[in-house]
C-alpha atoms as a PDB file:
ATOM      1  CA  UNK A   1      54.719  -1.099 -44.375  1.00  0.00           C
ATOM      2  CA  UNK A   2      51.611   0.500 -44.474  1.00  0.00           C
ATOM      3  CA  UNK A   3      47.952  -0.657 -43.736  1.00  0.00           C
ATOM      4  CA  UNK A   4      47.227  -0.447 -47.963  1.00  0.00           C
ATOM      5  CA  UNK A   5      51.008  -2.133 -48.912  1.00  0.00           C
ATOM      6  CA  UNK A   6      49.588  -4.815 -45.804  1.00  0.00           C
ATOM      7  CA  UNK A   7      46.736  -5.533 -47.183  1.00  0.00           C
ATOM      8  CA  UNK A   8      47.454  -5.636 -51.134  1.00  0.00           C
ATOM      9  CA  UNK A   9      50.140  -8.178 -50.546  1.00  0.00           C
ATOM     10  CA  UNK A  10      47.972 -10.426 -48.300  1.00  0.00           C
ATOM     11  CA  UNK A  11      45.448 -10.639 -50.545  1.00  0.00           C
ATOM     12  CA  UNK A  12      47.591 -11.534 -53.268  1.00  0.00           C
ATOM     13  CA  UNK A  13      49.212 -14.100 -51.545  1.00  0.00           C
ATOM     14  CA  UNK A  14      45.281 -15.326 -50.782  1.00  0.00           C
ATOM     15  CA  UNK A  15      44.820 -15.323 -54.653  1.00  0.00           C
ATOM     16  CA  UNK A  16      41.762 -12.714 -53.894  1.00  0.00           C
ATOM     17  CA  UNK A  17      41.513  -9.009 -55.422  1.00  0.00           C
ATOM     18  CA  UNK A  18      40.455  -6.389 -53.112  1.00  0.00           C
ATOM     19  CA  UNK A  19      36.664  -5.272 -53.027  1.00  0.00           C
ATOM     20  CA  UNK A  20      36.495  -1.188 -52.342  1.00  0.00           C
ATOM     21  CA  UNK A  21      33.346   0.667 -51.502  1.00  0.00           C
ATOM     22  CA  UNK A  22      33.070   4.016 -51.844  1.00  0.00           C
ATOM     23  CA  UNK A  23      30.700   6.116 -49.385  1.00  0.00           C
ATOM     24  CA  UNK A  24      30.396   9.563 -48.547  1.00  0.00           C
ATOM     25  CA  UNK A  25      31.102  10.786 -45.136  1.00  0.00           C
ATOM     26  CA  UNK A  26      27.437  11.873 -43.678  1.00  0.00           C
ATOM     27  CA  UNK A  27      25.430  10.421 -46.098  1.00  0.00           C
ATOM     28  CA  UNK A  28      22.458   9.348 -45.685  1.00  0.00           C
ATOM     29  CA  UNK A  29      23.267  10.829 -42.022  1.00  0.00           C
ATOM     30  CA  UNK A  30      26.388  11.912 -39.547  1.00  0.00           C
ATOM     31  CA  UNK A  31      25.263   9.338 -36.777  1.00  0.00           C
ATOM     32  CA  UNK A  32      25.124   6.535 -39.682  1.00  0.00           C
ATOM     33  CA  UNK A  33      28.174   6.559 -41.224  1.00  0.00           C
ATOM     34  CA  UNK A  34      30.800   4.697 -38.972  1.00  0.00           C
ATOM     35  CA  UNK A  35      28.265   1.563 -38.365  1.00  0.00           C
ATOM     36  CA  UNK A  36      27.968   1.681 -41.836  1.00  0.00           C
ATOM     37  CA  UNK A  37      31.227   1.789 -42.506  1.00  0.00           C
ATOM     38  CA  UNK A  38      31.740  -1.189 -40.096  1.00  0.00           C
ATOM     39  CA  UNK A  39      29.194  -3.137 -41.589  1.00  0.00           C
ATOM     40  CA  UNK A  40      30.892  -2.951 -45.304  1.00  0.00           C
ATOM     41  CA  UNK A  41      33.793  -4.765 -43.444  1.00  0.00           C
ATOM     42  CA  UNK A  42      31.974  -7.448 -42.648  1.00  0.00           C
ATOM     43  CA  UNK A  43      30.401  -7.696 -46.311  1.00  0.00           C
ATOM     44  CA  UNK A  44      33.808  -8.533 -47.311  1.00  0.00           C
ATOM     45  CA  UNK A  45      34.896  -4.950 -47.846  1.00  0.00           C
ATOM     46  CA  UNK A  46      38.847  -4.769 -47.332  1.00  0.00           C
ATOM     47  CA  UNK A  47      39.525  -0.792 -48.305  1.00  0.00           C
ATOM     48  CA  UNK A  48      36.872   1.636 -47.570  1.00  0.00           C
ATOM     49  CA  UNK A  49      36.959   4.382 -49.127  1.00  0.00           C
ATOM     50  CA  UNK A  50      35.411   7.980 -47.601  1.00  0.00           C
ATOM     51  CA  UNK A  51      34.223  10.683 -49.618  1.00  0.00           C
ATOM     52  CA  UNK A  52      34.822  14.146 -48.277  1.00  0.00           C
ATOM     53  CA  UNK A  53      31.184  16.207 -49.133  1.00  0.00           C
ATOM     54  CA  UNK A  54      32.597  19.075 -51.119  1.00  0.00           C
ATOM     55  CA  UNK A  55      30.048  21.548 -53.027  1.00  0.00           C
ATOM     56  CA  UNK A  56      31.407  21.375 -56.412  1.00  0.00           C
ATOM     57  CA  UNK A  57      32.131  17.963 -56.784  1.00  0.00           C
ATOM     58  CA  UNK A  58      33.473  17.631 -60.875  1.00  0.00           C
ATOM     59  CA  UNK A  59      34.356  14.583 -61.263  1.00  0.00           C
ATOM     60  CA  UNK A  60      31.303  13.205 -59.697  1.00  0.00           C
ATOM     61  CA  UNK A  61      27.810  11.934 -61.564  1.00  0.00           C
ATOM     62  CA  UNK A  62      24.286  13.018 -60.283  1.00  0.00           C
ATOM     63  CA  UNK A  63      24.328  10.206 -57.594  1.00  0.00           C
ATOM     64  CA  UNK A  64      27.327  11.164 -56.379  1.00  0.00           C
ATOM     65  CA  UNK A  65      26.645  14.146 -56.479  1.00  0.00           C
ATOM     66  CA  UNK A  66      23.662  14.337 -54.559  1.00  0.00           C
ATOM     67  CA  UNK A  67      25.173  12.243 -51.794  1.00  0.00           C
ATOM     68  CA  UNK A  68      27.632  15.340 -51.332  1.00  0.00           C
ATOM     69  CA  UNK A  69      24.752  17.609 -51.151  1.00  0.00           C
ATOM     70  CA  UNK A  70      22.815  15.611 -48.759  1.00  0.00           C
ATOM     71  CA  UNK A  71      25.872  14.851 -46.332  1.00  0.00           C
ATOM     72  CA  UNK A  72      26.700  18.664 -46.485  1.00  0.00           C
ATOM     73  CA  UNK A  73      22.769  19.722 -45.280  1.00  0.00           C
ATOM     74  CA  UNK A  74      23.862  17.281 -42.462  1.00  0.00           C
ATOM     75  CA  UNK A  75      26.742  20.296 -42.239  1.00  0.00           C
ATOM     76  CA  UNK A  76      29.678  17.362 -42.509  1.00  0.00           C
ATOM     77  CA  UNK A  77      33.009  18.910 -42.913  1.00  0.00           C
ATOM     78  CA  UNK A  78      36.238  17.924 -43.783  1.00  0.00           C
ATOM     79  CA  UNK A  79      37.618  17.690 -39.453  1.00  0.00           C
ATOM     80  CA  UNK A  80      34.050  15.873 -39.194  1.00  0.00           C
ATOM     81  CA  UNK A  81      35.159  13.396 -41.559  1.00  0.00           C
ATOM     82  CA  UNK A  82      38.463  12.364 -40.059  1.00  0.00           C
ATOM     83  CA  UNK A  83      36.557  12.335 -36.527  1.00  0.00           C
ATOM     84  CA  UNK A  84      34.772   9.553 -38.087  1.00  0.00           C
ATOM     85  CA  UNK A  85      37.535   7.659 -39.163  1.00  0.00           C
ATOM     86  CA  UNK A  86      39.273   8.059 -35.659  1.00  0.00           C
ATOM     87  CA  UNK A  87      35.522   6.687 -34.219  1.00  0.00           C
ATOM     88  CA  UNK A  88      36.054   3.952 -36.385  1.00  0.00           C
ATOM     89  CA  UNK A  89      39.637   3.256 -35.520  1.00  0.00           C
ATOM     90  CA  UNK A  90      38.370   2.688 -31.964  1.00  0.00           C
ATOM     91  CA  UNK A  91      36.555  -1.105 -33.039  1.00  0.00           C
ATOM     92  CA  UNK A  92      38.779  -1.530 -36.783  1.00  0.00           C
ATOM     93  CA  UNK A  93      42.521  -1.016 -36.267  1.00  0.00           C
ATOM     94  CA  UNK A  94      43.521  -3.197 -40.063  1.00  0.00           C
ATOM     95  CA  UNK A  95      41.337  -2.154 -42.539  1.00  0.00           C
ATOM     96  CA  UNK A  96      42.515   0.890 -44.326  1.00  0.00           C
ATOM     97  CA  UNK A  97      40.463   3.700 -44.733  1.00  0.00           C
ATOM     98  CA  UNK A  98      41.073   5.607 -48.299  1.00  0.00           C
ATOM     99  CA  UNK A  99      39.840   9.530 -47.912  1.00  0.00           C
ATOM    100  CA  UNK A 100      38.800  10.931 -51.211  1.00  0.00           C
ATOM    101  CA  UNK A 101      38.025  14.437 -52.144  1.00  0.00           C
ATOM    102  CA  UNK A 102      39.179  17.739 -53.029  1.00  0.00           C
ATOM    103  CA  UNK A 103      42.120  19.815 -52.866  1.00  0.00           C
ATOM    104  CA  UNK A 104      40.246  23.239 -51.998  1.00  0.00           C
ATOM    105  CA  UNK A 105      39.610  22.072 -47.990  1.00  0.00           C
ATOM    106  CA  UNK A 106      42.957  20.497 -47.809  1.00  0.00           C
ATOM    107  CA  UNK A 107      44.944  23.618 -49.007  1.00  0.00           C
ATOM    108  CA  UNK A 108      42.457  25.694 -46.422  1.00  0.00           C
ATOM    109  CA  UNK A 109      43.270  23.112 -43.912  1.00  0.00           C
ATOM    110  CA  UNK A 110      47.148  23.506 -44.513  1.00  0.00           C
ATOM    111  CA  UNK A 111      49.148  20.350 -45.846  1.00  0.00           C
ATOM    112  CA  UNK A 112      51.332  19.890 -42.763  1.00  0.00           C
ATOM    113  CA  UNK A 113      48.510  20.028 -39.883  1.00  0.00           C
ATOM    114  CA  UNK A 114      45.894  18.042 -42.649  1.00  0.00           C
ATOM    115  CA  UNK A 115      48.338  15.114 -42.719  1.00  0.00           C
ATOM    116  CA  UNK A 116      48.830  15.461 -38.999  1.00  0.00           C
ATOM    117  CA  UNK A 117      45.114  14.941 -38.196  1.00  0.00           C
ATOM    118  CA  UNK A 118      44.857  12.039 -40.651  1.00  0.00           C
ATOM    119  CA  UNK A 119      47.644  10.047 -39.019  1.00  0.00           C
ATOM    120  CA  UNK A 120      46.010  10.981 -35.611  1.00  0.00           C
ATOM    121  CA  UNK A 121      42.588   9.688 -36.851  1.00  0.00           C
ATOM    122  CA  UNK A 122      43.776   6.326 -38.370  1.00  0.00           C
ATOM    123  CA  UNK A 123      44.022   7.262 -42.474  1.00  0.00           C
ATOM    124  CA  UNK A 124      45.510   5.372 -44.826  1.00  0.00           C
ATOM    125  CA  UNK A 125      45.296   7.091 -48.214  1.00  0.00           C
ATOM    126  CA  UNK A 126      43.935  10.176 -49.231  1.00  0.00           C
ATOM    127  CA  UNK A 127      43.056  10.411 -53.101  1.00  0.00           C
ATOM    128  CA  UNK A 128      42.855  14.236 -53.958  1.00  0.00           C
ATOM    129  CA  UNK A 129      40.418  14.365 -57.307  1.00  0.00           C
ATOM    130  CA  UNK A 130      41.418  17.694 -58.609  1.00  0.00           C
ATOM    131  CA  UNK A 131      45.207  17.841 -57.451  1.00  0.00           C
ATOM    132  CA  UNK A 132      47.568  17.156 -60.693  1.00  0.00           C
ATOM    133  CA  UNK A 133      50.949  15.265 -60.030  1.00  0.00           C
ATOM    134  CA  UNK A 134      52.745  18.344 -60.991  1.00  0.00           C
ATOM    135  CA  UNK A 135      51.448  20.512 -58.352  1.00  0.00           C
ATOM    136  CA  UNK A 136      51.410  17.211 -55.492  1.00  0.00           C
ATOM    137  CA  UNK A 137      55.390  17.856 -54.019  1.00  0.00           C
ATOM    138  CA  UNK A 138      54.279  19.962 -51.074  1.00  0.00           C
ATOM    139  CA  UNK A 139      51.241  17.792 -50.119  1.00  0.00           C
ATOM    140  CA  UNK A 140      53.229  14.480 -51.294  1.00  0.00           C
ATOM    141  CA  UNK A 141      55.806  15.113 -48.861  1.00  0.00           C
ATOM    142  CA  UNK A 142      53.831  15.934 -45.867  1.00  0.00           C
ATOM    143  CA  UNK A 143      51.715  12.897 -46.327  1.00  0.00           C
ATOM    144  CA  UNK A 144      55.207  10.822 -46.960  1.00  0.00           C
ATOM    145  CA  UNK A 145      56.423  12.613 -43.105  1.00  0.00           C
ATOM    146  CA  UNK A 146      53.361  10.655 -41.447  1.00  0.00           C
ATOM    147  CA  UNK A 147      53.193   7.695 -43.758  1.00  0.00           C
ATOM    148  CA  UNK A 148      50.408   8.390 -45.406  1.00  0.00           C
ATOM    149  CA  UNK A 149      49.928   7.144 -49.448  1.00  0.00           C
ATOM    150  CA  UNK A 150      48.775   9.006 -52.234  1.00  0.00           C
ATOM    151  CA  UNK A 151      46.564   7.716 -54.570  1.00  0.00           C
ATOM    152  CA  UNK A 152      46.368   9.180 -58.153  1.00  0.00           C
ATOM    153  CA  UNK A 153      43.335   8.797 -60.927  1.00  0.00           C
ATOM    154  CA  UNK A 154      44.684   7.549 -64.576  1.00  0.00           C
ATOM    155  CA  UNK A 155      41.660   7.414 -67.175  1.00  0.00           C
ATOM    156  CA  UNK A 156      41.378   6.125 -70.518  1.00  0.00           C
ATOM    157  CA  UNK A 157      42.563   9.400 -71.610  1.00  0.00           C
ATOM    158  CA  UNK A 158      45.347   9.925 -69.845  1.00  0.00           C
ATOM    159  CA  UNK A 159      48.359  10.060 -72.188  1.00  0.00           C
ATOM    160  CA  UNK A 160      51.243   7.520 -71.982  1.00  0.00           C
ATOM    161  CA  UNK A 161      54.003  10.470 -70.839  1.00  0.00           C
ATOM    162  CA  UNK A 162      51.582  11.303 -67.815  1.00  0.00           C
ATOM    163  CA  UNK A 163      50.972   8.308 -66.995  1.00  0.00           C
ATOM    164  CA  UNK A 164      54.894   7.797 -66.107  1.00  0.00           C
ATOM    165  CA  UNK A 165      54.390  11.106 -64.025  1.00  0.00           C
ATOM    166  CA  UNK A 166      51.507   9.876 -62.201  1.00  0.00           C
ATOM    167  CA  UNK A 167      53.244   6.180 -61.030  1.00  0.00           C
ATOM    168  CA  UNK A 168      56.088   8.444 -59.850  1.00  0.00           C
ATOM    169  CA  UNK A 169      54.138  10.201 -57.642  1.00  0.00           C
ATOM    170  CA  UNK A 170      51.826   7.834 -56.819  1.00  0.00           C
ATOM    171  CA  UNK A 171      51.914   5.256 -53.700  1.00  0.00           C
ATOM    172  CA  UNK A 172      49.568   2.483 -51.971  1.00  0.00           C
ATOM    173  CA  UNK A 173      47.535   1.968 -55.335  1.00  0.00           C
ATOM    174  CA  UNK A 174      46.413   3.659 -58.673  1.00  0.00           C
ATOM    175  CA  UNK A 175      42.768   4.313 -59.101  1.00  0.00           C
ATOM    176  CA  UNK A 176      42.387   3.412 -62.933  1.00  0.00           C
ATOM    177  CA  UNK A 177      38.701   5.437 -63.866  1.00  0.00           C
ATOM    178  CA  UNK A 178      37.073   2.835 -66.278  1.00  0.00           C
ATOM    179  CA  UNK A 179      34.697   4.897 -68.377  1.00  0.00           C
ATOM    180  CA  UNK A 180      35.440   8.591 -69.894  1.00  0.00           C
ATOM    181  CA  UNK A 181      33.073  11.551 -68.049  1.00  0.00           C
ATOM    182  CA  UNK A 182      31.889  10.785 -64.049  1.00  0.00           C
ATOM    183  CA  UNK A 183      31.048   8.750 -61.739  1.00  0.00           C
ATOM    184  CA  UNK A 184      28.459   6.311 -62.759  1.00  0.00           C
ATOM    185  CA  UNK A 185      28.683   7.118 -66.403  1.00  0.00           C
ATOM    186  CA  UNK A 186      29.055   5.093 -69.365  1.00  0.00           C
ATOM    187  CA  UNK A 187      29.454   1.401 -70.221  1.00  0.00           C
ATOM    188  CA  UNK A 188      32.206  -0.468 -68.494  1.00  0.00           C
ATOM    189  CA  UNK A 189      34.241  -2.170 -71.394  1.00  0.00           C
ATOM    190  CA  UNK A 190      36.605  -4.997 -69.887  1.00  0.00           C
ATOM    191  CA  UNK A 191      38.846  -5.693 -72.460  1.00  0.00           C
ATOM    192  CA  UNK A 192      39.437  -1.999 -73.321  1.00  0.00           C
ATOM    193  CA  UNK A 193      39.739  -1.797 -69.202  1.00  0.00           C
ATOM    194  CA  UNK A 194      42.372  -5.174 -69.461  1.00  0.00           C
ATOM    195  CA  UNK A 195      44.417  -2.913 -72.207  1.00  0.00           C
ATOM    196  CA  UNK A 196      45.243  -0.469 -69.862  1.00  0.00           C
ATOM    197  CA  UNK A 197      46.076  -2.504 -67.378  1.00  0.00           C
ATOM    198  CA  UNK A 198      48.286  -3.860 -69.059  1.00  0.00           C
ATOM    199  CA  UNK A 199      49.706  -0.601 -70.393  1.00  0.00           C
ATOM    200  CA  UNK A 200      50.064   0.803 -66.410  1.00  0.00           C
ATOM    201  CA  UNK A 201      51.405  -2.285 -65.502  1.00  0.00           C
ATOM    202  CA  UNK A 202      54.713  -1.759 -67.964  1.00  0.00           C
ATOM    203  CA  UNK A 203      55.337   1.150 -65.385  1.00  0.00           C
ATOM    204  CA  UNK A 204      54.407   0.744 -62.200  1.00  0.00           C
ATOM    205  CA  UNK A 205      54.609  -2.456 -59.836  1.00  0.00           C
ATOM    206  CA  UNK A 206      51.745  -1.144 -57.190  1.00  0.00           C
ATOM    207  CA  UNK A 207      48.517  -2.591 -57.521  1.00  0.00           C
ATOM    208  CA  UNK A 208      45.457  -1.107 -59.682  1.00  0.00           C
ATOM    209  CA  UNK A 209      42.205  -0.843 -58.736  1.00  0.00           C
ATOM    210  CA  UNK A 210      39.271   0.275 -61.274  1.00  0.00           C
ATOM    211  CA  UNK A 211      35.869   1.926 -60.325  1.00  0.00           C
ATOM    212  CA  UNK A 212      33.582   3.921 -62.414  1.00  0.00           C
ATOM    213  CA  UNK A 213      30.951   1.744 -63.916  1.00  0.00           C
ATOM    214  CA  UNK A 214      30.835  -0.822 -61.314  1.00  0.00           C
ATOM    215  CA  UNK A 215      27.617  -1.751 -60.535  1.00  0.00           C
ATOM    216  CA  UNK A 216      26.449  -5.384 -59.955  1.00  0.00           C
ATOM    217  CA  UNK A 217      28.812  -8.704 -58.957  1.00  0.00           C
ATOM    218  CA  UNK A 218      28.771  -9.204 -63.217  1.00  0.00           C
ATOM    219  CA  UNK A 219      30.694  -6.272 -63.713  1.00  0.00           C
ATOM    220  CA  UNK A 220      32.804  -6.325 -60.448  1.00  0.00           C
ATOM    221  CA  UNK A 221      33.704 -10.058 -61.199  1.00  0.00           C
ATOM    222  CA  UNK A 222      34.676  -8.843 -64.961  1.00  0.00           C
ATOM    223  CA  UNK A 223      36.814  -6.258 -63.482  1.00  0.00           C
ATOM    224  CA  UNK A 224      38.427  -8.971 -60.857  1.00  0.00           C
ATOM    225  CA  UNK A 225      39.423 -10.950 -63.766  1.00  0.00           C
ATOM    226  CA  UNK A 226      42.061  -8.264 -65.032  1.00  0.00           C
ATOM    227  CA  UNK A 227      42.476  -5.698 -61.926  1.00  0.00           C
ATOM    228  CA  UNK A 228      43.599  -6.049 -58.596  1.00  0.00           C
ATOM    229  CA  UNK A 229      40.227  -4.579 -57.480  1.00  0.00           C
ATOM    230  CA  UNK A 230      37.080  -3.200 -58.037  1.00  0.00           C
ATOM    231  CA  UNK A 231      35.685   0.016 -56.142  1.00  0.00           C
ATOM    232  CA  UNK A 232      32.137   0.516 -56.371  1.00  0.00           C
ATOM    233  CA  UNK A 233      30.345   3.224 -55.152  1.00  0.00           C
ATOM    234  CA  UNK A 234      27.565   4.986 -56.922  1.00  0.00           C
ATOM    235  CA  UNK A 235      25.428   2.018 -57.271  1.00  0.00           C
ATOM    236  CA  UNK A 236      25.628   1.453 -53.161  1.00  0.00           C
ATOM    237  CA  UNK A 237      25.042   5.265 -52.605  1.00  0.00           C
ATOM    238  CA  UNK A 238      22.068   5.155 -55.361  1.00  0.00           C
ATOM    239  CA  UNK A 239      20.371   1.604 -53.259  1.00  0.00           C
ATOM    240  CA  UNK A 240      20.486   3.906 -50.349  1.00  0.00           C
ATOM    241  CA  UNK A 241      18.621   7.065 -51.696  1.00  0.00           C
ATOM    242  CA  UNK A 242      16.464   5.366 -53.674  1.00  0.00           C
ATOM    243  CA  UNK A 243      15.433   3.171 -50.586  1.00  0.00           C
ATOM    244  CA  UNK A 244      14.821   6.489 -47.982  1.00  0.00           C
ATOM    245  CA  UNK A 245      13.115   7.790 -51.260  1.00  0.00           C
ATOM    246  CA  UNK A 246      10.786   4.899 -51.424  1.00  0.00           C
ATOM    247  CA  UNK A 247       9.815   5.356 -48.342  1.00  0.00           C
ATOM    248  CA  UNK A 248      12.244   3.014 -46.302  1.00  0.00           C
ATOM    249  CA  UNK A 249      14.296   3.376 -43.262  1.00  0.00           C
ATOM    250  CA  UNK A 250      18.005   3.914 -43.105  1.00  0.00           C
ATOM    251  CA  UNK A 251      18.406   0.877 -41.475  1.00  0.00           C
ATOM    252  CA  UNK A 252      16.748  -0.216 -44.283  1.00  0.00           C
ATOM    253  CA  UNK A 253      18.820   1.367 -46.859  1.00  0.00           C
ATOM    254  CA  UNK A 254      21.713   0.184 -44.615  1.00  0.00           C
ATOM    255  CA  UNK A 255      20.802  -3.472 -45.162  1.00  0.00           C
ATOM    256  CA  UNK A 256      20.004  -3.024 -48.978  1.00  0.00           C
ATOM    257  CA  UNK A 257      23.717  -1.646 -50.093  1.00  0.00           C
ATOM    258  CA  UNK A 258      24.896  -4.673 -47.568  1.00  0.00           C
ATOM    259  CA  UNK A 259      23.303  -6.883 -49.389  1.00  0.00           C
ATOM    260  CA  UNK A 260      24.771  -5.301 -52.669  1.00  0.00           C
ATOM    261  CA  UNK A 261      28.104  -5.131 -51.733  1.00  0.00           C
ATOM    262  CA  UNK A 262      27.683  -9.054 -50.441  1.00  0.00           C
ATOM    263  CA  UNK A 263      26.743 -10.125 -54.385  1.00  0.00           C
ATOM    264  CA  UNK A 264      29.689  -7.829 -55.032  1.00  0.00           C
ATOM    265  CA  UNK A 265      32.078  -9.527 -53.012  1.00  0.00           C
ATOM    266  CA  UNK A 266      31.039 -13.373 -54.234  1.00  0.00           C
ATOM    267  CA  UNK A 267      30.793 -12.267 -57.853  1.00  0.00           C
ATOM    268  CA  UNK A 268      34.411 -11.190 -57.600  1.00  0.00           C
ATOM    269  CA  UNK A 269      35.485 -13.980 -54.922  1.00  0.00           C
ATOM    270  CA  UNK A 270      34.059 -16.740 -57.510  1.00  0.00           C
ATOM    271  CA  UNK A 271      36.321 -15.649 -60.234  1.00  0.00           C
ATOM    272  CA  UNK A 272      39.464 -15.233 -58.543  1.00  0.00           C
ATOM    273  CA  UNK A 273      40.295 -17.359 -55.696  1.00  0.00           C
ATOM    274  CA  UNK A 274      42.433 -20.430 -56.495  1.00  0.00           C
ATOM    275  CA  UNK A 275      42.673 -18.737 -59.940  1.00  0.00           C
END
């Protein structure tokens, strides 16, 4: 059983749903990342989820975006990322760590030493953004060899027919995008979000998670009601900027998207346990 199938079920059995944020690697800095990564634990994170900085991040919104850009003028690569996870494995050996990003420094990379160097570091998942499930076999199997899930995107556009070829593909969770466009975009509709729940749940038993549009405990809590989590991350990566842009430290900024993802985590934790 892995460290995601672990944790899913044991928060189920809880009566909880699983709070994700999203962060990427190097952003605001290199040295910062693992502490903060530790510290979202202790808000009551229990996935984290690792953004690999990538220069033409699509699916991404300006935020996003600009956290890539930043974390790669801190010249954070893809080996630099999983040497953070492995830094973090040294204090954390249950929470899972998610790595998203693209397919471009995987494939460079190669598929067979990439998954060995995740299950070295202490990876969990890997969600690869621009990697369709017909062209996954290759990578799907090497990550299978070192038992290692893969994640898959569904949107509100996704037709019915592909979504049966994602679930097949698709292991540890499904990452159900909540608004059409990027990352931070739009208005996060729950019962159009409950809808296709429902409609993934009629094919696949593993648990969903929705982000995109998550911003506040409100919205997270709304999302808890009919998901099996909520993954947040531009509005924790936008606290930060906008704190080091006001003038504020990075400790500060640290201690502002804590306090963020604390709201998150009670927002969501009043709506669902017991329930």
């Amino acid at each position: 059983m892995t460290r995601l199938t672990s944790c899913f079920e044991r928060l189920k059995s809880e009566g909880r749903k699983a709070v994700i944020p999203y962060v990427v690697a190097g952003d605001p800095s290199r040295d910062g990342t693992v502490p903060l990564m530790h510290r979202l634990v202790q808000a009551g994170a229990d996935v984290v989820e690792l953004g690999v900085p990538f220069s033409d991040p699509m699916s991404e919104g300006p935020v996003i975006q600009k956290g890539h850009e930043r974390a790669l003028d801190n010249g954070i690569n893809l080996r630099d990322v999983l040497g953070m996870v492995a830094e973090f494995r040294k204090q954390d050996t249950s929470t899972p760590v998610v790595v998203m990003g693209y397919a471009n420094p995987v494939e460079r990379m190669g598929y067979a030493d990439f998954a060995d160097a995740c299950a070295k570091a202490g990876v969990d998942g890997l969600i690869t953004v621009d990697l369709p499930p017909e062209e996954v076999d290759a990578l799907k199997s090497e990550l299978a060899r070192v038992s290692i899930d893969n994640i898959f995107l569904i949107s509100p556009t996704t037709p019915d027919e592909r979504i049966k070829t994602i679930v097949q593909s698709a292991s540890g969770f499904i990452y159900y995008v909540a608004v059409k466009g990027v990352t931070g975009a739009g208005h996060l509709d729950t019962a159009d979000v409950g809808f296709y729940m429902e409609k993934i749940k009629r094919e696949t038993t593993l648990p969903i998670c929705v982000g995109f549009g998550i911003k506040d405990a409100a919205s997270a809590a709304a999302i808890a009601g009919v998901a099996d989590g909520a993954v947040v991350g531009s509005a924790l990566i936008d606290t930060m900027a906008r704190t080091i842009a006001d003038g504020g430290s990075e400790e500060l900024a640290t201690e502002n998207a804590i306090g963020l993802l604390e709201n998150i985590r009670n927002g969501v934790d009043d709506v669902t346990i017991g329930v």
